[in-house]
C-alpha atoms as a PDB file:
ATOM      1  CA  UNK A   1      -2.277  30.920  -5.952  1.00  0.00           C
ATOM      2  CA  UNK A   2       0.225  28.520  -4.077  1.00  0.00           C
ATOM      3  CA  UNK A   3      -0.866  25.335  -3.189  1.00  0.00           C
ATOM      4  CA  UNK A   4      -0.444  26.528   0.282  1.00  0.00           C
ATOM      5  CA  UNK A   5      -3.012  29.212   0.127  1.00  0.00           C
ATOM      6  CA  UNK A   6      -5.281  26.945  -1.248  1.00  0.00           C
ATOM      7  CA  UNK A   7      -4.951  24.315   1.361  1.00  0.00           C
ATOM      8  CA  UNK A   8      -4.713  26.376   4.056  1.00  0.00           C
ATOM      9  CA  UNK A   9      -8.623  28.062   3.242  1.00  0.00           C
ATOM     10  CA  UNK A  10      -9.616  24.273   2.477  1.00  0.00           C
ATOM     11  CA  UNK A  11      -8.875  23.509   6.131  1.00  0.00           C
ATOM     12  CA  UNK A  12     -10.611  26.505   7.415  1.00  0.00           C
ATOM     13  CA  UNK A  13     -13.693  25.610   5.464  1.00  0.00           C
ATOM     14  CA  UNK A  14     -13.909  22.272   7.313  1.00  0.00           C
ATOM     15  CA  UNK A  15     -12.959  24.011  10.534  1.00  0.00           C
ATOM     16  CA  UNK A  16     -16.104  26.389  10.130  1.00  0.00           C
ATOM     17  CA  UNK A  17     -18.269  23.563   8.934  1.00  0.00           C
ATOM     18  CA  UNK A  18     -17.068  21.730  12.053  1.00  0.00           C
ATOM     19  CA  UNK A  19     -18.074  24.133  14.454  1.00  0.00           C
ATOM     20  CA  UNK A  20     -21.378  24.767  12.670  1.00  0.00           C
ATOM     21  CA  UNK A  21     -22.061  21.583  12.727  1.00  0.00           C
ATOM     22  CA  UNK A  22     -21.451  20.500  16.531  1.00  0.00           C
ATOM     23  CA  UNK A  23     -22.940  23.455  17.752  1.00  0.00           C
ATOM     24  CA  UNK A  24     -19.427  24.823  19.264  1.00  0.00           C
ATOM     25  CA  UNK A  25     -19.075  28.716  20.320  1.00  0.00           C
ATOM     26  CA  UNK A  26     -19.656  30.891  16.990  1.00  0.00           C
ATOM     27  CA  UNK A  27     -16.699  32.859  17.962  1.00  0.00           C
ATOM     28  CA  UNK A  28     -14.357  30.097  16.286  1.00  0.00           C
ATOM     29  CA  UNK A  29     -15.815  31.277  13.157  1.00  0.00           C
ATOM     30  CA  UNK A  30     -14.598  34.889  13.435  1.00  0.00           C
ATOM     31  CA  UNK A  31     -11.307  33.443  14.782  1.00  0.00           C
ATOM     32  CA  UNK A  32     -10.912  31.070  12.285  1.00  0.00           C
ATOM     33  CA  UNK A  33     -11.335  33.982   9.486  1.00  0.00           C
ATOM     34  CA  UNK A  34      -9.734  36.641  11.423  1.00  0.00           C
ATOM     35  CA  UNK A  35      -6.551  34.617  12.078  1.00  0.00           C
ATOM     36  CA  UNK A  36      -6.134  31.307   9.835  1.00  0.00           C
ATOM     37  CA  UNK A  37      -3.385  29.436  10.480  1.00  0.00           C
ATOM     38  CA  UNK A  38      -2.849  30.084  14.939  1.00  0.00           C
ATOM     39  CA  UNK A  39      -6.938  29.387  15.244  1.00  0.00           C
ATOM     40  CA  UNK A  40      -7.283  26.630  12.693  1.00  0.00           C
ATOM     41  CA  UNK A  41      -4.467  24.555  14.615  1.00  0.00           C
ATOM     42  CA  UNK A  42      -5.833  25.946  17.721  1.00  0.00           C
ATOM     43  CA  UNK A  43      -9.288  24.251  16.903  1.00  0.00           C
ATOM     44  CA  UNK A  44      -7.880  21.266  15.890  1.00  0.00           C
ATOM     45  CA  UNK A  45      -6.387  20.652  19.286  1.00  0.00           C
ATOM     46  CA  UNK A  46      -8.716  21.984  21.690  1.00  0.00           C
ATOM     47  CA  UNK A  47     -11.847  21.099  19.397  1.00  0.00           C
ATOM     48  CA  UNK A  48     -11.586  17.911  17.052  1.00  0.00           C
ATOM     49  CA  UNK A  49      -8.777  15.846  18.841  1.00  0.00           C
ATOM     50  CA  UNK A  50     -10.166  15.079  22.181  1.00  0.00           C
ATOM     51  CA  UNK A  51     -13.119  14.207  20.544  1.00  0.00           C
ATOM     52  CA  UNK A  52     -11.307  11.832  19.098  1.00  0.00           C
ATOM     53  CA  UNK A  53      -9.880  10.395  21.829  1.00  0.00           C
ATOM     54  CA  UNK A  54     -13.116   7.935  22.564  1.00  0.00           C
ATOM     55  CA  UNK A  55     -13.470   6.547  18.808  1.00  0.00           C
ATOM     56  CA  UNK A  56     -12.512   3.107  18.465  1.00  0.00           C
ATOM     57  CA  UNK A  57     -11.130   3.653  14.819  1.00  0.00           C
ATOM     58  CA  UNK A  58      -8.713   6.128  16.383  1.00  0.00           C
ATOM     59  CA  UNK A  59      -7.965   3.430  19.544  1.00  0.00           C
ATOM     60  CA  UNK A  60      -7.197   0.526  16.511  1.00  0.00           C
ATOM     61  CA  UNK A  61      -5.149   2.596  14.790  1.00  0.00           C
ATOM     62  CA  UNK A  62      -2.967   3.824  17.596  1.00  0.00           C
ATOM     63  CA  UNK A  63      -2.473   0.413  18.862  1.00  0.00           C
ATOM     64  CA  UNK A  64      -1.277  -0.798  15.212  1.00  0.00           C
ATOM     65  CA  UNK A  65       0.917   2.615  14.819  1.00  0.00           C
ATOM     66  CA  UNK A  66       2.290   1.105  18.527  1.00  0.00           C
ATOM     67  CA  UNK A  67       2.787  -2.176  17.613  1.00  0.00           C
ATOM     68  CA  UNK A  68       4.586  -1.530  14.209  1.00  0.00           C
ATOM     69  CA  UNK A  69       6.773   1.010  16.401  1.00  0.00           C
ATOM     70  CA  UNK A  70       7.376  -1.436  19.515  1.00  0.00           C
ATOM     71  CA  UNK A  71       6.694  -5.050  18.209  1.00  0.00           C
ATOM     72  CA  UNK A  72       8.458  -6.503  21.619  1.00  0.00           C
ATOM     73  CA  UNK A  73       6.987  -4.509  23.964  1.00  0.00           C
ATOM     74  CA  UNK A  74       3.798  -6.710  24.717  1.00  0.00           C
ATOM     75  CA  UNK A  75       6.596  -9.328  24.872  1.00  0.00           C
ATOM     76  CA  UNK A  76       8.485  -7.033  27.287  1.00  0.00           C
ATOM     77  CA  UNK A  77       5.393  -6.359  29.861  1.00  0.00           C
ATOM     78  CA  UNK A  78       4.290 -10.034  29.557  1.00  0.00           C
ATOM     79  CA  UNK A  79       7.432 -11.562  30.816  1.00  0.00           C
ATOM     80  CA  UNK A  80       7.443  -8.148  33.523  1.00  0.00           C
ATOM     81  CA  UNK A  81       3.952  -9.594  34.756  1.00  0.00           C
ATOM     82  CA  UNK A  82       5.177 -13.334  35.030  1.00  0.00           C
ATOM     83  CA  UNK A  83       8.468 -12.368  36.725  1.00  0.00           C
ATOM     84  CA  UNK A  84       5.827 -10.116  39.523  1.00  0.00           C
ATOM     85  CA  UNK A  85       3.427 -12.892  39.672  1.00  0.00           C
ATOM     86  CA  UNK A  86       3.443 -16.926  38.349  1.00  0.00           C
ATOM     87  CA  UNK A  87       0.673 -17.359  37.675  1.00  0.00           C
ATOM     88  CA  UNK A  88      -1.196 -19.211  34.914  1.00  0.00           C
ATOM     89  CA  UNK A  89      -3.236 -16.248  33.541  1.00  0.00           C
ATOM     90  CA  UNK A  90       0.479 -14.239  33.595  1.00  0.00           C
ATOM     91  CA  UNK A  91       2.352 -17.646  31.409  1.00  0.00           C
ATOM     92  CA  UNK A  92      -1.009 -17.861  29.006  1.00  0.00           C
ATOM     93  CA  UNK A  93      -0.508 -13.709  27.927  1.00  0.00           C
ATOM     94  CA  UNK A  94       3.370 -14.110  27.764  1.00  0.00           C
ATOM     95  CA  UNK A  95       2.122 -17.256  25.396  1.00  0.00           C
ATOM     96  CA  UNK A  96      -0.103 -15.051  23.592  1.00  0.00           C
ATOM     97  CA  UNK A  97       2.157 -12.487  23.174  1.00  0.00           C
ATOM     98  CA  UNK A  98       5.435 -14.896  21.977  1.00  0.00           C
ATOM     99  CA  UNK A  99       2.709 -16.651  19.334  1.00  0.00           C
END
């Protein structure tokens, strides 16, 4: 068996255990067994990632995966606010965001 294979039933295991245990439509199941690879990614994007959407693990790690992308662009919208608008609170986030 090819590592593939192998993986590929793994993630359909934790698919089915997924909808089993969130109470989602039972018809995943058959989907998921009938036709592994289009339903399992499926799932994952109608199912499992916009729950994810609210957790504030998911939030943190997006803004760090951001920030490690973009490091100036806090920088960027900071001095953006304080050219709109100087104003105190605008100069103390650019200062934030320089420090």
């Amino acid at each position: 068996m090819s590592l593939f294979y192998l993986l590929t039933i793994a993630i359909q295991v934790l698919c089915v255990i997924d909808v089993i245990r969130n109470g989602r439509n039972q018809l995943w199941i058959m989907a998921l067994v009938f036709l592994p690879l289009a339903s399992t990614i499926a799932y994952v994007v109608l199912e499992v990632y916009p729950r994810f959407q609210g957790n504030r693990h998911v939030r943190t790690a997006r803004a760090t995966v951001a920030a490690r992308l973009d490091p100036d662009k806090e920088v960027r919208a900071a001095r953006g606010a304080l050219a709109m608008a100087d104003t105190v609170a605008n100069r103390m986030r650019l200062a934030d965001a320089l420090a």
